[in-house]
Structures are given as C-alpha cells and as structure tokens.
PDB file of N, CA and C in Angstrom:
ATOM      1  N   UNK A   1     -10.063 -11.460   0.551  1.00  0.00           N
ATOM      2  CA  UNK A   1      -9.310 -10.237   0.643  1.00  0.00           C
ATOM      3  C   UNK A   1      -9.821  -9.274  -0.434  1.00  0.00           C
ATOM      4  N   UNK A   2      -9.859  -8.208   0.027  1.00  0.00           N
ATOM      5  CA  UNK A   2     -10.609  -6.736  -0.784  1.00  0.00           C
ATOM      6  C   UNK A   2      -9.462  -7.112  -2.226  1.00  0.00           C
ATOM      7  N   UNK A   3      -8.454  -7.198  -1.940  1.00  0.00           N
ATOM      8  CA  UNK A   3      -7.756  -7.378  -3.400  1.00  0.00           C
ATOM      9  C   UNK A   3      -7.589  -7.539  -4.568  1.00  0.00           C
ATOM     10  N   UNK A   4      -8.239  -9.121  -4.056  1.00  0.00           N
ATOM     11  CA  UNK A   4      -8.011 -10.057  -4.873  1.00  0.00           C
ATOM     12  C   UNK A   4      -9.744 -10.115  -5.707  1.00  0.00           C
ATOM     13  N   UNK A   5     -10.633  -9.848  -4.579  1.00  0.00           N
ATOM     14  CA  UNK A   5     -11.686  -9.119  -4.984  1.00  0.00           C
ATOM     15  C   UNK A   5     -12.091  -8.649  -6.342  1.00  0.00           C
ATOM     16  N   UNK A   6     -11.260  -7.239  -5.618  1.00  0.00           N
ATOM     17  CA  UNK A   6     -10.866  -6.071  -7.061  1.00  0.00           C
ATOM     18  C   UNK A   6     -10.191  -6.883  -8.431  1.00  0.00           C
ATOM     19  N   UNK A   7      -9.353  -7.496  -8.054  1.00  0.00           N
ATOM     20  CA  UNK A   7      -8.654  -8.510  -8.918  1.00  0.00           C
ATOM     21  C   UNK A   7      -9.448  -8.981 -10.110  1.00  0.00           C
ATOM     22  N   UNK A   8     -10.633 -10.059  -9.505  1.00  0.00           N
ATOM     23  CA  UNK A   8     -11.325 -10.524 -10.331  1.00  0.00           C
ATOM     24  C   UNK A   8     -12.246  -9.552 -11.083  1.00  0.00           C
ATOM     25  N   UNK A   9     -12.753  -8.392 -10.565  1.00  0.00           N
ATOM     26  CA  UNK A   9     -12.982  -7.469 -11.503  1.00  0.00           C
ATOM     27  C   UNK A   9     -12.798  -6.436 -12.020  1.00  0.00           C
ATOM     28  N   UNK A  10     -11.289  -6.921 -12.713  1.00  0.00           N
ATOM     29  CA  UNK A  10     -10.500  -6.024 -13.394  1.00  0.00           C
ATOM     30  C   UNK A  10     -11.061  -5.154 -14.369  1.00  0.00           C
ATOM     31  N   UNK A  11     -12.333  -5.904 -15.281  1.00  0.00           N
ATOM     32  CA  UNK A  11     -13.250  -5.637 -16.963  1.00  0.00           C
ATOM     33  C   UNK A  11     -13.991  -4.517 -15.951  1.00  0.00           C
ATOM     34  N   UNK A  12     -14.076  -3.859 -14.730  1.00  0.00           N
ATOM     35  CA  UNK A  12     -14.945  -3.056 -14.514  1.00  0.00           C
ATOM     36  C   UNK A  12     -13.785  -1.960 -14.160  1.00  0.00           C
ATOM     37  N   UNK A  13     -12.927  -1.966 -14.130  1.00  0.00           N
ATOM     38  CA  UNK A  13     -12.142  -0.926 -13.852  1.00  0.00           C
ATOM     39  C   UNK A  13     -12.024   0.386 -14.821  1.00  0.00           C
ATOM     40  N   UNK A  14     -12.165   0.275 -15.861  1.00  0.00           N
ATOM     41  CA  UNK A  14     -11.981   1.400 -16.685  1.00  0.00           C
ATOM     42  C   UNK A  14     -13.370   2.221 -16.496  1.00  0.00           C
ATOM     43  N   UNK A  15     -14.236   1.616 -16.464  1.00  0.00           N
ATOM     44  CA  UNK A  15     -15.994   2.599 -16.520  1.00  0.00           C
ATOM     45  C   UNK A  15     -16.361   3.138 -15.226  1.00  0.00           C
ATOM     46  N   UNK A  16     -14.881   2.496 -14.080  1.00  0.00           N
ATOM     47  CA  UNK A  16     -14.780   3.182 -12.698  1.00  0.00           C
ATOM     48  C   UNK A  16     -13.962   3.888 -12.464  1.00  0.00           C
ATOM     49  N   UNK A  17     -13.070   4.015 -13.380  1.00  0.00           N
ATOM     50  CA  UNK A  17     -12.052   5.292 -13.472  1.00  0.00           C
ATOM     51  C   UNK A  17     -10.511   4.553 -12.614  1.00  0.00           C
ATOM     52  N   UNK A  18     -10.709   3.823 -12.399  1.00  0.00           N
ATOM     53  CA  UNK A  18      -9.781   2.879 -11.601  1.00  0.00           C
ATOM     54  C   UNK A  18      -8.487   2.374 -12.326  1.00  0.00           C
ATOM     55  N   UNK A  19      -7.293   2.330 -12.011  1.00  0.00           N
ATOM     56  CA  UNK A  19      -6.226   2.206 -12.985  1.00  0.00           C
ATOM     57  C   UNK A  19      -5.196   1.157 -12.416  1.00  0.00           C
ATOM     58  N   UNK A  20      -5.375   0.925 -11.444  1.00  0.00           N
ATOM     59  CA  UNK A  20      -4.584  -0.030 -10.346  1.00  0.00           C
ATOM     60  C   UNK A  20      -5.203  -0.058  -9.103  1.00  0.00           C
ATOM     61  N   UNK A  21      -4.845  -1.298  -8.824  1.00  0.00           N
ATOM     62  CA  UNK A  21      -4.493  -2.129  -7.179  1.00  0.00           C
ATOM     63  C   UNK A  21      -3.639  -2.339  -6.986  1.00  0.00           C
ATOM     64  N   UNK A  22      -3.436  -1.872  -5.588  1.00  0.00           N
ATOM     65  CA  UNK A  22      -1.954  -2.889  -5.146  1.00  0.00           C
ATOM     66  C   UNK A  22      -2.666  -2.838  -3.478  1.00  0.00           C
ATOM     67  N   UNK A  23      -1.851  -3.931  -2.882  1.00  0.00           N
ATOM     68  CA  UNK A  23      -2.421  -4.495  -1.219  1.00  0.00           C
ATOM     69  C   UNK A  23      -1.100  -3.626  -0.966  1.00  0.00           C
ATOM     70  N   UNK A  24      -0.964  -3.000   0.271  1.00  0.00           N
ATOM     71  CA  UNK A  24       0.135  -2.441   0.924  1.00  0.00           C
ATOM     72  C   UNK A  24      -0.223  -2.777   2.447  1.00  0.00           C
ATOM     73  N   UNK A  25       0.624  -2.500   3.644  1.00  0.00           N
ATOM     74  CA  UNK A  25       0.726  -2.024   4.631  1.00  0.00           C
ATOM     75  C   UNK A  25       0.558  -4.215   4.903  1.00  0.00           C
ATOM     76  N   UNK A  26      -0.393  -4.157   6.244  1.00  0.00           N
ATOM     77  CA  UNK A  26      -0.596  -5.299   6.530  1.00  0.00           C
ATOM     78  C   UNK A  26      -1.531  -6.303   5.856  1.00  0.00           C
ATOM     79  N   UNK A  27      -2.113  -5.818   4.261  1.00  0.00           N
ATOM     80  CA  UNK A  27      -3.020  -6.386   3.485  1.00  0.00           C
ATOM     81  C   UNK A  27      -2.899  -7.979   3.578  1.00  0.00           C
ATOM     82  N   UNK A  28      -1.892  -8.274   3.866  1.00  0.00           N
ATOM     83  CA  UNK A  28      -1.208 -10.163   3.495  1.00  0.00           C
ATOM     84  C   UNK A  28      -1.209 -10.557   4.609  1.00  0.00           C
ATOM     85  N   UNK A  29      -0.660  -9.972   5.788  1.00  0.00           N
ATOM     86  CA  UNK A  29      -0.300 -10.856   7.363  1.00  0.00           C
ATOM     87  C   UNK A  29      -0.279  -9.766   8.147  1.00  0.00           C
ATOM     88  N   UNK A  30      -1.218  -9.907   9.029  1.00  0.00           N
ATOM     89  CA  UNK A  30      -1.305  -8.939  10.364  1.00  0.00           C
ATOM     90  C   UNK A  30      -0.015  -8.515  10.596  1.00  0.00           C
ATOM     91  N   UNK A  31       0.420  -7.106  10.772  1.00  0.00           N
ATOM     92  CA  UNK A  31       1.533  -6.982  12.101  1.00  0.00           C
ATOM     93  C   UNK A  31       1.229  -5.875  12.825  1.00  0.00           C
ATOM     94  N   UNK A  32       2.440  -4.819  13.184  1.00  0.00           N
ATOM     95  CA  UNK A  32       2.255  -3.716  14.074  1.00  0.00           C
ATOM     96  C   UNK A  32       1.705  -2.520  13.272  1.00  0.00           C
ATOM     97  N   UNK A  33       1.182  -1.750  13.855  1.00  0.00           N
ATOM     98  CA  UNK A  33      -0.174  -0.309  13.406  1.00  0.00           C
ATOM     99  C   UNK A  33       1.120  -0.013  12.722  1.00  0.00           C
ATOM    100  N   UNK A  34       2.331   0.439  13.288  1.00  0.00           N
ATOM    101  CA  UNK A  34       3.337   1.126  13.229  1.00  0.00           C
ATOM    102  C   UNK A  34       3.758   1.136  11.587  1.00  0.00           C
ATOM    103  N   UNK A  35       4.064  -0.540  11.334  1.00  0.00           N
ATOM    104  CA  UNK A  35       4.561  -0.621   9.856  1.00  0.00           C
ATOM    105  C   UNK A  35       3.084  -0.626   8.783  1.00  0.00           C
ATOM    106  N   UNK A  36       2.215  -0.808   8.958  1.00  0.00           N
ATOM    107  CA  UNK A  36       0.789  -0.350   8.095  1.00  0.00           C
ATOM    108  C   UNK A  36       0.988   0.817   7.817  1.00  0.00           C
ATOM    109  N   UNK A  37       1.156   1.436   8.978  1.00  0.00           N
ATOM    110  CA  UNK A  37       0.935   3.374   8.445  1.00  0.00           C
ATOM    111  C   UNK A  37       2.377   4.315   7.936  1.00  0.00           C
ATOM    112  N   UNK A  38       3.366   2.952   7.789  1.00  0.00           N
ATOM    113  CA  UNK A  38       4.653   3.233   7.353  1.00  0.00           C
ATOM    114  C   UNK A  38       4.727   3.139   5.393  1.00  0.00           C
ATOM    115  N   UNK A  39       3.847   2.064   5.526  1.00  0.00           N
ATOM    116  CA  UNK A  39       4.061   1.607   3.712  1.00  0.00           C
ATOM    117  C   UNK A  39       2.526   2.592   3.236  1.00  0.00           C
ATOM    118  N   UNK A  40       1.693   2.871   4.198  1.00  0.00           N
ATOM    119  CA  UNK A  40       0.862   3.763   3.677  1.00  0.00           C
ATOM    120  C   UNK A  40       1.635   5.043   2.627  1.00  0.00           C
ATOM    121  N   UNK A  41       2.200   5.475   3.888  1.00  0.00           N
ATOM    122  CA  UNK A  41       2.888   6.612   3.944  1.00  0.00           C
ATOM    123  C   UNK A  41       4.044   6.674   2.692  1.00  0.00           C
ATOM    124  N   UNK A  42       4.529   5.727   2.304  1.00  0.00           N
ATOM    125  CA  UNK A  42       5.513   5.513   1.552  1.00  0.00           C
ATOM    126  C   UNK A  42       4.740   5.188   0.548  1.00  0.00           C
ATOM    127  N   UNK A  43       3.891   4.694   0.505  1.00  0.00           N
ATOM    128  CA  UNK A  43       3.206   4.508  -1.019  1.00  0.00           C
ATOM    129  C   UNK A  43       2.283   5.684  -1.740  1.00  0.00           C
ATOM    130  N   UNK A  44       1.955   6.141  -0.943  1.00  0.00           N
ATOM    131  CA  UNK A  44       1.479   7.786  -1.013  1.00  0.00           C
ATOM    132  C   UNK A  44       2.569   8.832  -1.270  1.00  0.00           C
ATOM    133  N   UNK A  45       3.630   8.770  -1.187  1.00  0.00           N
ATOM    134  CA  UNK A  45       4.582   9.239  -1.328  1.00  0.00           C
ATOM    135  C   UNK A  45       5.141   9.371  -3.052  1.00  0.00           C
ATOM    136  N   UNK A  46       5.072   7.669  -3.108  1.00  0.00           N
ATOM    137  CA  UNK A  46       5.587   7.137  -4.753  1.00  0.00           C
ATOM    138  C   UNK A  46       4.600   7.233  -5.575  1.00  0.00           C
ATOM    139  N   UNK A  47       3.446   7.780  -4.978  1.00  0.00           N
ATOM    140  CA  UNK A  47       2.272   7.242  -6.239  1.00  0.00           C
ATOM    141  C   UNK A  47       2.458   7.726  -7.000  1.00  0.00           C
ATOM    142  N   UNK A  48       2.788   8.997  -7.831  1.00  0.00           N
ATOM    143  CA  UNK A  48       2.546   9.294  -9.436  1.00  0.00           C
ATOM    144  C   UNK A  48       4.479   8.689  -9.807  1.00  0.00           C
ATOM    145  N   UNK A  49       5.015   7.904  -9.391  1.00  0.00           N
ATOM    146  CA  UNK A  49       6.381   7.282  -9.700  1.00  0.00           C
ATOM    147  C   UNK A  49       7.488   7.435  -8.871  1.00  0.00           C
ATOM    148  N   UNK A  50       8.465   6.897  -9.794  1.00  0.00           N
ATOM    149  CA  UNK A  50       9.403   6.561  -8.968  1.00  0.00           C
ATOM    150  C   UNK A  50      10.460   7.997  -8.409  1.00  0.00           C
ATOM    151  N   UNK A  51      10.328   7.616  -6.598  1.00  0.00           N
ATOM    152  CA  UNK A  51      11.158   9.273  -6.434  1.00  0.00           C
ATOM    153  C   UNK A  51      12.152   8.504  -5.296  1.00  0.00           C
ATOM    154  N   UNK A  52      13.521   8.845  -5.273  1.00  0.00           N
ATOM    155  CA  UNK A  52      14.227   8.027  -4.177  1.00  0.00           C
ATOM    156  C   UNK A  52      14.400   8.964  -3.076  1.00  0.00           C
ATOM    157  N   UNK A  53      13.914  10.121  -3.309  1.00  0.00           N
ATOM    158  CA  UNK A  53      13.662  11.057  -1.977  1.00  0.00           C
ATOM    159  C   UNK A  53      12.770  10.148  -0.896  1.00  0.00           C
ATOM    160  N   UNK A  54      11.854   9.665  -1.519  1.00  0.00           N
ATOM    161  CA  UNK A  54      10.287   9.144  -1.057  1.00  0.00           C
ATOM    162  C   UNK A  54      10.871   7.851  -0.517  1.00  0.00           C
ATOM    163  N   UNK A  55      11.976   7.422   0.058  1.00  0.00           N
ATOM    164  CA  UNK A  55      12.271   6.184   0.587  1.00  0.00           C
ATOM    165  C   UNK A  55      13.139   6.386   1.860  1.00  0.00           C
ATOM    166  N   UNK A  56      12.239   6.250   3.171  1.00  0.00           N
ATOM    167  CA  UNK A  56      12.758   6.299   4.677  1.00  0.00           C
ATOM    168  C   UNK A  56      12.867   5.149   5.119  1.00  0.00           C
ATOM    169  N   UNK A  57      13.973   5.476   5.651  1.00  0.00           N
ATOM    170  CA  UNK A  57      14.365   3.897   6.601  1.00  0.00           C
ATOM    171  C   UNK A  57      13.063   3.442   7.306  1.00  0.00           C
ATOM    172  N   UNK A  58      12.891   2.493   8.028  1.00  0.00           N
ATOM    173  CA  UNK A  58      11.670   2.534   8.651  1.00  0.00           C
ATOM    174  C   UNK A  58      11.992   2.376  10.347  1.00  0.00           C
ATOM    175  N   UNK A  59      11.351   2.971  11.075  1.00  0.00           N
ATOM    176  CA  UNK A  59      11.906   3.066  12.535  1.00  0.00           C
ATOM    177  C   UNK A  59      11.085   1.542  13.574  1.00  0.00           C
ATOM    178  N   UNK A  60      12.271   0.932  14.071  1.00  0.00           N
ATOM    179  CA  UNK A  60      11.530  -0.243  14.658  1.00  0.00           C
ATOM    180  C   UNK A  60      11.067   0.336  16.060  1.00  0.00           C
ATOM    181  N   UNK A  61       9.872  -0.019  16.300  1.00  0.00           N
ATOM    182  CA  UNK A  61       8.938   0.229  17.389  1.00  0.00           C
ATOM    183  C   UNK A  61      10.228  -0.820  18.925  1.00  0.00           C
ATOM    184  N   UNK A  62      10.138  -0.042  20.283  1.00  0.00           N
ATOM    185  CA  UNK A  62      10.833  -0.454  20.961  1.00  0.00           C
ATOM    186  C   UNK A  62      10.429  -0.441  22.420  1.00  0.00           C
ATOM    187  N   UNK A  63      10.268  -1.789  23.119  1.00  0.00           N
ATOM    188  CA  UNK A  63       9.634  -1.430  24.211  1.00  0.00           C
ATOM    189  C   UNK A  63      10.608  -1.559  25.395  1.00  0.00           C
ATOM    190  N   UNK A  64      10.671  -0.355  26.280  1.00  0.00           N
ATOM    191  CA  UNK A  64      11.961  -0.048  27.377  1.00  0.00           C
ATOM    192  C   UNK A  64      11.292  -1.104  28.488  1.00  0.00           C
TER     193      UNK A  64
END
C-alpha cells in the first residue's frame, strides 16, 4: 500500500516538503466510488483543521 510505503520513508519527508500522510476514502478495503469521493471530499474540506461546518452526513447510495 502507497501508505505504508510513504510510511517507511518518513527521514525523506522534510527535503520533500511533505508534512503528513494519511490513507482516506477506500485506501484499507475496497467499497463504493460513492463513499471514496465522500471522505475525499471531507478531508479536503478539514485540511488546514478542525471545522464542524466541514462535517456532512453521508448519503447512502440506493438501488430502486
């Protein structure tokens, strides 16, 4: 996993301008497009901190 990857080379992060990782969306266990581009969206939201505006319910996908 690209992650864990990055993980192990943490000692190169500063001379790459790099300040964090984090895995979001389906990084851990496959699921629906739907919730990937949900925690995208929400983590793009929170990135420079914490805002509780920046927190939507999440809408479950529904097939008629």
């Amino acid at each position: 996993m690209l992650t864990l990857e990055l993980f192990d080379r943490r000692d190169e992060w500063a001379d790459s301008g790099l300040q964090s990782v984090r895995a979001i969306g389906d990084a851990f266990a496959p699921g629906q497009i739907v919730n990937a581009v949900w925690d995208g969206r929400r983590y793009a939201e929170e990135l420079d901190g914490e805002d509780d505006n920046a927190i939507y319910r999440r809408d479950i996908p529904r097939i008629n």
